[in-house]
C-alpha atoms as a PDB file:
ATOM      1  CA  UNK A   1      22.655   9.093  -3.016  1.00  0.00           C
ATOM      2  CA  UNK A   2      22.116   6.756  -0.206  1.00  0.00           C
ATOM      3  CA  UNK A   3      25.650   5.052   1.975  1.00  0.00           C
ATOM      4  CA  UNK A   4      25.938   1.949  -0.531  1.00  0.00           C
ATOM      5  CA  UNK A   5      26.142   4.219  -3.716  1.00  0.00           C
ATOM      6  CA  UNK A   6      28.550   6.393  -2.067  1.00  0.00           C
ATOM      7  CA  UNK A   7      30.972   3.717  -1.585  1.00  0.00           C
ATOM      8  CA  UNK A   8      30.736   2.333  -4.688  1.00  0.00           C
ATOM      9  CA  UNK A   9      31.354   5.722  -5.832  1.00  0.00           C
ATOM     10  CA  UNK A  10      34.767   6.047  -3.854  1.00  0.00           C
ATOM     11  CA  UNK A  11      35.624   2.568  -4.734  1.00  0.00           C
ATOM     12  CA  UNK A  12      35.265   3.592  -8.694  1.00  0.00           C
ATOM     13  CA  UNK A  13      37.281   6.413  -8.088  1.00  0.00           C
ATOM     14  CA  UNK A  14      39.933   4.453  -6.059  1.00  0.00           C
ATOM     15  CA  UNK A  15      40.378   1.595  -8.870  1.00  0.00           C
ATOM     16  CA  UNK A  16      39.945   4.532 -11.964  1.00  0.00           C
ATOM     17  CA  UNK A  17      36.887   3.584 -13.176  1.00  0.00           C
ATOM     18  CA  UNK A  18      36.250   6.899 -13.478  1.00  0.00           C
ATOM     19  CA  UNK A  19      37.447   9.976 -13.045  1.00  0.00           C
ATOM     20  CA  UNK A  20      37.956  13.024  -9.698  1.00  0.00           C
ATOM     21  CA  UNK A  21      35.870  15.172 -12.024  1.00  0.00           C
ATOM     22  CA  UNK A  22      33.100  12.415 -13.223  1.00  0.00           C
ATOM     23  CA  UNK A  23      33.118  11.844  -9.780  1.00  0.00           C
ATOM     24  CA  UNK A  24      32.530  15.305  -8.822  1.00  0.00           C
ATOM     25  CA  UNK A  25      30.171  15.918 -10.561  1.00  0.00           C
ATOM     26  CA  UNK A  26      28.301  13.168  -9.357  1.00  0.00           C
ATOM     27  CA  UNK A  27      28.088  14.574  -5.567  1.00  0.00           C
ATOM     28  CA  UNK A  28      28.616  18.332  -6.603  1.00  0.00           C
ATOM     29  CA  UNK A  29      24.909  18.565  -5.415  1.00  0.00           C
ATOM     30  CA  UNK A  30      25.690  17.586  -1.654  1.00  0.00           C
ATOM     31  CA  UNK A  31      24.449  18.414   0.599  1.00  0.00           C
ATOM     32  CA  UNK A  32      21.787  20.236  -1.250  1.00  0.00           C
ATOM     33  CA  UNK A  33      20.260  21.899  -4.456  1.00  0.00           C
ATOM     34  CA  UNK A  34      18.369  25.244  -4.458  1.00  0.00           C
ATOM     35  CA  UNK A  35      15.859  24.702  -7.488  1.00  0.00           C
ATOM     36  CA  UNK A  36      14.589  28.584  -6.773  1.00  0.00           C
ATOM     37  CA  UNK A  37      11.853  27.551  -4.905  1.00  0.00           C
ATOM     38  CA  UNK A  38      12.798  24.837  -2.353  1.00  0.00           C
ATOM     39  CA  UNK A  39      16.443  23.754  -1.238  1.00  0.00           C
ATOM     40  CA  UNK A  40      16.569  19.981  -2.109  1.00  0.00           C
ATOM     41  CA  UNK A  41      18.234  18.191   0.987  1.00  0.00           C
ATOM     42  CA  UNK A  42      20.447  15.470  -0.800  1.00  0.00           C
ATOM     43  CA  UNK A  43      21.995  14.501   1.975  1.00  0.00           C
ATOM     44  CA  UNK A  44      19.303  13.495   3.714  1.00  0.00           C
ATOM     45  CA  UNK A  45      19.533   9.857   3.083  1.00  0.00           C
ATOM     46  CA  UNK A  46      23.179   9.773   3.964  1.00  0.00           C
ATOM     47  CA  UNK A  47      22.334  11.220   6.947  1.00  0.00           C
ATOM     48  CA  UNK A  48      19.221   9.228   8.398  1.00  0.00           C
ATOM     49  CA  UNK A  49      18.724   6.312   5.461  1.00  0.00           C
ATOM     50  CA  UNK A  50      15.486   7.985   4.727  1.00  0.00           C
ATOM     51  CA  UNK A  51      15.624  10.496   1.248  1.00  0.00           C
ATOM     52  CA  UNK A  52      13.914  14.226   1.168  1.00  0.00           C
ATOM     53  CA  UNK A  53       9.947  13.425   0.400  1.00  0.00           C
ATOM     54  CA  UNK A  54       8.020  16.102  -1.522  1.00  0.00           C
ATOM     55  CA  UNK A  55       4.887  17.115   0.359  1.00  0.00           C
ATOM     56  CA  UNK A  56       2.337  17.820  -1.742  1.00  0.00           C
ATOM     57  CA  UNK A  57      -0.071  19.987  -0.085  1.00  0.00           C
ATOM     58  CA  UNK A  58       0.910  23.762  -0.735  1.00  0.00           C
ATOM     59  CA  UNK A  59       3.215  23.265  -3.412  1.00  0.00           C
ATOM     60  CA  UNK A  60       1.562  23.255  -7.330  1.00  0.00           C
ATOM     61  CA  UNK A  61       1.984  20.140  -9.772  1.00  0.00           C
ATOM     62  CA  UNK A  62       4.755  21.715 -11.530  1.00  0.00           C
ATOM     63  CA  UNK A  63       6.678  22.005  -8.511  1.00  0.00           C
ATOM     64  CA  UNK A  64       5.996  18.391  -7.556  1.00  0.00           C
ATOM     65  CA  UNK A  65       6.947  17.299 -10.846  1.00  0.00           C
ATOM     66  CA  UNK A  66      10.315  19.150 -10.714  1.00  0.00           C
ATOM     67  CA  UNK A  67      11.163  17.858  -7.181  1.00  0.00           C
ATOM     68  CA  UNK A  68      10.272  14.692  -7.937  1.00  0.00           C
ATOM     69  CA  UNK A  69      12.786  14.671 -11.364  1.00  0.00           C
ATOM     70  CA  UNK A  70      15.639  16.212  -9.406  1.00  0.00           C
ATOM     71  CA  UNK A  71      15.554  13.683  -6.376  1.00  0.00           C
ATOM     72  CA  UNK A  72      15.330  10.721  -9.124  1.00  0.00           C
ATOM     73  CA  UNK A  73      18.273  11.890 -10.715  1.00  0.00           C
ATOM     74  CA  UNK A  74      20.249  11.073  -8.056  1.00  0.00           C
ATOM     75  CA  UNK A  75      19.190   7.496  -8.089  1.00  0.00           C
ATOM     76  CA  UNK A  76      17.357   7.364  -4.773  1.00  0.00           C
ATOM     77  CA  UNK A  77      13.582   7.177  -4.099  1.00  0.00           C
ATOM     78  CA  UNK A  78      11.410  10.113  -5.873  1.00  0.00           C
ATOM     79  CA  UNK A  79       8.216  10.043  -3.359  1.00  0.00           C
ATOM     80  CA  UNK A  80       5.367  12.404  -2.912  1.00  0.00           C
ATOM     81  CA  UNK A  81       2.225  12.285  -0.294  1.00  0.00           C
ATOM     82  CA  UNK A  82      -0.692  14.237  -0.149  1.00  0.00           C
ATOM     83  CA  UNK A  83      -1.100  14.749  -3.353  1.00  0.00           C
ATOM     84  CA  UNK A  84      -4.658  15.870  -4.335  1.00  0.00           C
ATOM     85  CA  UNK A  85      -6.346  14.189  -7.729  1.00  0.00           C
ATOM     86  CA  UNK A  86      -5.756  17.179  -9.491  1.00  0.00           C
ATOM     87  CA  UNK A  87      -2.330  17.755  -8.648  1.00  0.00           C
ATOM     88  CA  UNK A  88      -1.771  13.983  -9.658  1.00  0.00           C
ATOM     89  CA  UNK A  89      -3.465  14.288 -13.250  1.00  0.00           C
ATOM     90  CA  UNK A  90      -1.378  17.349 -14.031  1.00  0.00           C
ATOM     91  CA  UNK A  91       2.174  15.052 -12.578  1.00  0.00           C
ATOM     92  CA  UNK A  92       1.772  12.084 -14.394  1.00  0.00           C
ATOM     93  CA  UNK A  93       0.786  14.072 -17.830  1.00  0.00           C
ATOM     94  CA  UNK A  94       4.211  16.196 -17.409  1.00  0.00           C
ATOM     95  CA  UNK A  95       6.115  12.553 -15.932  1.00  0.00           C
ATOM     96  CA  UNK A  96       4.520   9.280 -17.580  1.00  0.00           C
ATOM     97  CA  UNK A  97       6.585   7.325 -15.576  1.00  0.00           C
ATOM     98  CA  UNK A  98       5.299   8.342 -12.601  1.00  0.00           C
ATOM     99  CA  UNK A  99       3.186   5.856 -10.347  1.00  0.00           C
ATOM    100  CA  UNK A 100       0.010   7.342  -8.458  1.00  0.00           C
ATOM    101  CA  UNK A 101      -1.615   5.627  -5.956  1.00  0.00           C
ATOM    102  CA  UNK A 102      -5.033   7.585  -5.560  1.00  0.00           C
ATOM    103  CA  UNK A 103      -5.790   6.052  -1.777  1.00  0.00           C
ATOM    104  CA  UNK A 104      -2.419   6.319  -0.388  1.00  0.00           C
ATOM    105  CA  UNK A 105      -2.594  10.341  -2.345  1.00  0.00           C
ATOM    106  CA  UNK A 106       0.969   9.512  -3.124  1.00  0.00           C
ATOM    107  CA  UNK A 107       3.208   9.454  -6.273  1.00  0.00           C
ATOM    108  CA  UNK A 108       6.256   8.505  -7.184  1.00  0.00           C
ATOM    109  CA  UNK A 109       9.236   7.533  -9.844  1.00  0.00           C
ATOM    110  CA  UNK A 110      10.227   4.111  -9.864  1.00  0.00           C
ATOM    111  CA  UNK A 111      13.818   3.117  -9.219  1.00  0.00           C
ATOM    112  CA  UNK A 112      15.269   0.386 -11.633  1.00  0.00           C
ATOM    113  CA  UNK A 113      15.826  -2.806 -10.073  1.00  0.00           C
ATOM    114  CA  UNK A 114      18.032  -3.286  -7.191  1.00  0.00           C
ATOM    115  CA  UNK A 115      19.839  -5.759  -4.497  1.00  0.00           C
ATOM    116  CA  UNK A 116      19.731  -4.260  -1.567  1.00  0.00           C
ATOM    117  CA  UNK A 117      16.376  -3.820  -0.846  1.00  0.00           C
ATOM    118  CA  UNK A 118      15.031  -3.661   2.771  1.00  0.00           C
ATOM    119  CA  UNK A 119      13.592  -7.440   2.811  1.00  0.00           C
ATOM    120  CA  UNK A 120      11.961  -7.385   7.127  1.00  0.00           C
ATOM    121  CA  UNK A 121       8.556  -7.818   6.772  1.00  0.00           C
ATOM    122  CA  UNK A 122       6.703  -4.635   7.907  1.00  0.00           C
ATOM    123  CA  UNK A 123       2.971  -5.395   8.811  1.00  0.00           C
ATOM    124  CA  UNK A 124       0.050  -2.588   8.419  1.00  0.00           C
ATOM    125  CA  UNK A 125      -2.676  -3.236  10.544  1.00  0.00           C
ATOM    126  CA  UNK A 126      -5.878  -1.119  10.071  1.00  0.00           C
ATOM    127  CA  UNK A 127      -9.093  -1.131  12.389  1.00  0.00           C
ATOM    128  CA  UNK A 128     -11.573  -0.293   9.661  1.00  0.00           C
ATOM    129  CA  UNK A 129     -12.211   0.127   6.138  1.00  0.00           C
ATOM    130  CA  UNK A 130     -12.354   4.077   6.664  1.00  0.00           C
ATOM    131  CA  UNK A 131      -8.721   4.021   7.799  1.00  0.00           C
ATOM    132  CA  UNK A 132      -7.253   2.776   4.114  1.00  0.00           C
ATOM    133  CA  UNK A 133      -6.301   6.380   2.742  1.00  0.00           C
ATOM    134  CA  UNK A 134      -3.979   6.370   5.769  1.00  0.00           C
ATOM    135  CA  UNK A 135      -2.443   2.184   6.284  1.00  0.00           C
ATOM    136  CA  UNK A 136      -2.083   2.607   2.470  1.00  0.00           C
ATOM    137  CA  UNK A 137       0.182   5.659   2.868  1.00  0.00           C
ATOM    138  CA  UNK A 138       2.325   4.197   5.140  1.00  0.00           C
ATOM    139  CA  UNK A 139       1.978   0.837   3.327  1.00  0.00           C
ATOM    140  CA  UNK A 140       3.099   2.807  -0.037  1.00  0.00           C
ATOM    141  CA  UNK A 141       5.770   4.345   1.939  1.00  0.00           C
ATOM    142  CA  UNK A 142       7.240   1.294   2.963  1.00  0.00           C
ATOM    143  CA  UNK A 143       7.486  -0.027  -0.603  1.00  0.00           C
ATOM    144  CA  UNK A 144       8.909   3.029  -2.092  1.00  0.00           C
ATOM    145  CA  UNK A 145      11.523   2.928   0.853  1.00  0.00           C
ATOM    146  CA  UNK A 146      12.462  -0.654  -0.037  1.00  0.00           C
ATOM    147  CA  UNK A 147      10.882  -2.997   2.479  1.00  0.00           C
ATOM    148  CA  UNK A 148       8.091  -5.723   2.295  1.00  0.00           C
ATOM    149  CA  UNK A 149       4.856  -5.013   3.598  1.00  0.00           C
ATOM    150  CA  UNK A 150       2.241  -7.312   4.300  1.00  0.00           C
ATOM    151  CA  UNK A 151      -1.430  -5.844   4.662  1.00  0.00           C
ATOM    152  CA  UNK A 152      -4.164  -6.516   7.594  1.00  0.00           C
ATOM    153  CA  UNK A 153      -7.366  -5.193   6.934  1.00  0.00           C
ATOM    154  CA  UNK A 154     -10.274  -4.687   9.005  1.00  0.00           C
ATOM    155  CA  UNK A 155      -9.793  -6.202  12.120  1.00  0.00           C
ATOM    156  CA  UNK A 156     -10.999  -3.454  14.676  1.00  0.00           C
ATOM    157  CA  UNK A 157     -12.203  -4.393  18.297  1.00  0.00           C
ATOM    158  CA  UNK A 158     -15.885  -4.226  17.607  1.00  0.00           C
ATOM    159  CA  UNK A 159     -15.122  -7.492  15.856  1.00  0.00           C
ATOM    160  CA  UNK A 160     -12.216  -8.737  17.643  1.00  0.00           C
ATOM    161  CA  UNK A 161     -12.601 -12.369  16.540  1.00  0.00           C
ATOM    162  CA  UNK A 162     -11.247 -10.786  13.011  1.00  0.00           C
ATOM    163  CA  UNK A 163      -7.917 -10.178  14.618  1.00  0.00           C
ATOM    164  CA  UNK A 164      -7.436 -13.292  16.032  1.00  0.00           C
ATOM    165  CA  UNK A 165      -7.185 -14.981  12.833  1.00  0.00           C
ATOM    166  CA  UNK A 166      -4.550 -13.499  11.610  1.00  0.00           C
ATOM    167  CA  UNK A 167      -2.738 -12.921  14.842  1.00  0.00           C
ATOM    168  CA  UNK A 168       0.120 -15.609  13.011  1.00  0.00           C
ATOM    169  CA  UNK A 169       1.110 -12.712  10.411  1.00  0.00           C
ATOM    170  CA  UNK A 170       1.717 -10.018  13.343  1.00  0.00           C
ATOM    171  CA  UNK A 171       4.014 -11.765  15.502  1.00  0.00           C
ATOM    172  CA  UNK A 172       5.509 -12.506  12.371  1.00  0.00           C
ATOM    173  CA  UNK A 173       6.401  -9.081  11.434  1.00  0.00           C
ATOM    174  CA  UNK A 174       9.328  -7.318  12.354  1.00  0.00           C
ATOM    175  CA  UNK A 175       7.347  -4.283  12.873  1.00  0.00           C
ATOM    176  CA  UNK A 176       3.581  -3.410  13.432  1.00  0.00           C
ATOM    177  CA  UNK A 177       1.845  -0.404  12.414  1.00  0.00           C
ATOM    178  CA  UNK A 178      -1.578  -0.310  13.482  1.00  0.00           C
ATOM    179  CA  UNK A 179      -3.996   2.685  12.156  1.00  0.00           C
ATOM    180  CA  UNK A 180      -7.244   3.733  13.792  1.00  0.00           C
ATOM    181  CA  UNK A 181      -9.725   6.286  14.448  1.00  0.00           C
ATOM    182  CA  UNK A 182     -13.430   6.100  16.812  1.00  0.00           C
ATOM    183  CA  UNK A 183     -11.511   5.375  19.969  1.00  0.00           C
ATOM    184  CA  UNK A 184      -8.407   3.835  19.066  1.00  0.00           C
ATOM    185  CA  UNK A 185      -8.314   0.724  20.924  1.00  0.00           C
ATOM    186  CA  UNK A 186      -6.566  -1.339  18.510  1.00  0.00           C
ATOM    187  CA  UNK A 187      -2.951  -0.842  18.786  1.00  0.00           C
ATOM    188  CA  UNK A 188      -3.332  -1.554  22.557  1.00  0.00           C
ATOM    189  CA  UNK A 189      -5.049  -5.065  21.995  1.00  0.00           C
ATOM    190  CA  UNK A 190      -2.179  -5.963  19.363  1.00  0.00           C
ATOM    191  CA  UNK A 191       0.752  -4.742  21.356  1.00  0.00           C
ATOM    192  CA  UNK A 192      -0.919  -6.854  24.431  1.00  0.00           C
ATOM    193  CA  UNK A 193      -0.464  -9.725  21.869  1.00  0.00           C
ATOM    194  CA  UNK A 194       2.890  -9.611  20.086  1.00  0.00           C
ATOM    195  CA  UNK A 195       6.538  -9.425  21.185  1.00  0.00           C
ATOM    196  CA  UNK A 196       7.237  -6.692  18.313  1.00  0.00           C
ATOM    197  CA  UNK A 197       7.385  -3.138  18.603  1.00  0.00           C
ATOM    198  CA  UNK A 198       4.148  -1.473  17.393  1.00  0.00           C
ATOM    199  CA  UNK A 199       3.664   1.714  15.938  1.00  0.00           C
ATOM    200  CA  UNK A 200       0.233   3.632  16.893  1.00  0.00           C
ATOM    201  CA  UNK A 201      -1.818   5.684  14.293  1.00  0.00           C
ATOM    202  CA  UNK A 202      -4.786   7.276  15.214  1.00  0.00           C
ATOM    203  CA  UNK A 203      -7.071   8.564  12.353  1.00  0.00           C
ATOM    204  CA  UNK A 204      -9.209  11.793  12.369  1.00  0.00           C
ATOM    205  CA  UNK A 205     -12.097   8.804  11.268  1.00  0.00           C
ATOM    206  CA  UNK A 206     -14.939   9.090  13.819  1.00  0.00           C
ATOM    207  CA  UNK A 207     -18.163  10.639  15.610  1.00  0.00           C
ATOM    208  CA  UNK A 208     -17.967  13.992  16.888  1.00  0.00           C
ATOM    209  CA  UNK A 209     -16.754  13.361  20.036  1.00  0.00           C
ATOM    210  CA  UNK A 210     -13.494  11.801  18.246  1.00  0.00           C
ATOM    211  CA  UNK A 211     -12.268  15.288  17.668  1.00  0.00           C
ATOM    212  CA  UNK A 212     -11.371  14.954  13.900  1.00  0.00           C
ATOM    213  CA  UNK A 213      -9.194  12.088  15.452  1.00  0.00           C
ATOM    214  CA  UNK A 214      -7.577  13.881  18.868  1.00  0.00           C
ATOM    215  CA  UNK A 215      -9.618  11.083  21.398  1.00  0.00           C
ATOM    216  CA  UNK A 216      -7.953   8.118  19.370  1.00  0.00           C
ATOM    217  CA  UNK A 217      -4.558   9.941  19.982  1.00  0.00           C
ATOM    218  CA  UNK A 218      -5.112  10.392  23.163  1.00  0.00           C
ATOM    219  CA  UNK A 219      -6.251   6.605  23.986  1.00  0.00           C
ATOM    220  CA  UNK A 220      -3.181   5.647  22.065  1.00  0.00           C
ATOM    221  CA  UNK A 221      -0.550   7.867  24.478  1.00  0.00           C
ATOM    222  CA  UNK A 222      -2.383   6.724  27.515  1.00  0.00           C
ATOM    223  CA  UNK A 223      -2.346   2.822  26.330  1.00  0.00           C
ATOM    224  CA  UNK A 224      -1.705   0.368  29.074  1.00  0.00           C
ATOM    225  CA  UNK A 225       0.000  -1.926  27.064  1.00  0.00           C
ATOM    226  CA  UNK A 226       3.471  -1.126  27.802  1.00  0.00           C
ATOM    227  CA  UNK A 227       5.961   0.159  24.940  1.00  0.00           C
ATOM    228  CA  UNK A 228       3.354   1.043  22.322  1.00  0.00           C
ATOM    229  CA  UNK A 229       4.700   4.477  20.009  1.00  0.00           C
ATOM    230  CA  UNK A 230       2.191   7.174  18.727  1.00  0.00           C
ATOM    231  CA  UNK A 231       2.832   9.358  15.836  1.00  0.00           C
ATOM    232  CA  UNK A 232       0.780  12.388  14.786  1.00  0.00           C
ATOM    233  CA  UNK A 233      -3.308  12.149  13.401  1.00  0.00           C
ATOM    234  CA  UNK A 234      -2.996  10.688   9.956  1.00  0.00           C
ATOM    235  CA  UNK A 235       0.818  10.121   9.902  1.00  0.00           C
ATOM    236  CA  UNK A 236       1.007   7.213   7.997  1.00  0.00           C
ATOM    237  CA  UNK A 237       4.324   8.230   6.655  1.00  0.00           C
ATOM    238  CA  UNK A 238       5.607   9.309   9.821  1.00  0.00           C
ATOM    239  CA  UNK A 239       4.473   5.697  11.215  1.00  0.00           C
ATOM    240  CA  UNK A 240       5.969   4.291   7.673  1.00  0.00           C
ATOM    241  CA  UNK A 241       9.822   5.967   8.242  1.00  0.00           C
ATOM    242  CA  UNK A 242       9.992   5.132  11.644  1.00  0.00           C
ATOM    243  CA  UNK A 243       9.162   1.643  11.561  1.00  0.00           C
ATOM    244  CA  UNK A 244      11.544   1.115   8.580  1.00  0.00           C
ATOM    245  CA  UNK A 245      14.743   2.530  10.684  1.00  0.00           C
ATOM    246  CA  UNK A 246      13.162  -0.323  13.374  1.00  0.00           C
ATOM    247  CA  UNK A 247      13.318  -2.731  10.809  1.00  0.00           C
ATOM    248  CA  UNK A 248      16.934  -2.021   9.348  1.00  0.00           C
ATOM    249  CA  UNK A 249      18.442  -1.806  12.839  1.00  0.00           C
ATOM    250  CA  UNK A 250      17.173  -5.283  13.775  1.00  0.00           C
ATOM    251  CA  UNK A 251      18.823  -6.731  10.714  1.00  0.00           C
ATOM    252  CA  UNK A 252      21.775  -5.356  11.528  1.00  0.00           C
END
């Protein structure tokens, strides 16, 4: 239950469209459900704007699949990451409805349609083909969430020229998350070129030296392009949740 449906909630009660009791039972799970093996935070979303997401490594498919039904019952986002092939075979046979996204390793339940939708244009930049499993999470992140996302691909610095060409569709984005791994150079040339804030991702994608990804992090904190934010190795959701609370609080 995100702020909106909560007021319409109140409201129904308020006019007598339905009843204390319907109502009740409506919210009865706030501010969270213990399913036996996780406590579902329900409240999340009133709290931050952002619902409880299922992580999949370290939890079995049936427990996935049960998460994922009790978060969709209370009308907001149902969204897993990290969820290995396997896992995601054994979901979708026990939830049909369910949407996989084998790149991103994500799944999740589709809302019906609705109104109030997050409509900024959120941009994910990646350096390299080798970065998709991570742009796509944050890109399928950003969907799930609400918000429009527009794709860059391939544009690293070892062809630079790429970037250039579509420099028009970053400074038109409200937001800018840029994933990469070898060095991590990219986020510094974009930020050096936009007027939006940018979101740094470095990728464990690279030659030994790269560290399974810790040199890109590092380049990224010590970029000298003023203002640029680093998440964690990999993090596309991380990069995906923070860029959306960006987003929303420009529109306000």
């Amino acid at each position: 239950m995100d702020e909106a449906a909560l007021r319409a909630l109140l409201e129904s009660v308020r006019t007598g469209a339905i009843s204390t009791q319907q109502a009740f039972e409506r919210v009865r799970a706030l501010p969270f459900e213990d399913v036996g093996f996780a406590r579902l935070d329900h409240h999340r979303t009133l709290r931050t704007g952002i619902p409880e997401v299922v992580y999949g490594e370290g939890k079995s498919a049936d427990q996935i699949a049960s998460l994922l039904q009790s978060i969709h019952a209370r009308d907001v986002p149902a969204f897993a990451t990290r969820v290995d092939p396997e896992k995601a075979a054994r979901v979708l046979s026990l939830l049909p409805a369910a949407v996989h996204n084998p790149v991103a390793r994500t799944l999740h339940l589709p809302l019906a349609a609705r109104s109030d939708l997050q409509r900024a244009p959120i941009c994910v930049v990646s350096a390299g083909t080798s970065d998709a499993a991570v742009a796509e999470e944050a890109a399928v992140t950003l969907e799930v969430m609400g918000s429009a996302v527009v794709r860059v691909t391939d544009v690293g610095v070892a062809g630079i020229h790429r970037l250039f060409d579509v420099l028009h569709v970053l400074r038109g984005a409200h937001v800018n998350i840029v994933v990469a791994g070898m060095e991590g150079a990219l986020p510094s040339v974009v930020a050096g070129l936009v007027s939006t804030p940018v979101i740094a991702v470095p990728t464990s994608i690279g030659y030994g030296a790269n560290f399974g990804g810790l040199a890109a992090l590092l380049g990224m904190l010590c970029s000298c392009a003023p203002g640029v934010t680093v998440v964690n190795i990999d993090n596309g959701f991380g990069a995906a949740c923070a860029a959306l609370l960006i987003a929303r609080s420009r529109e306000r």
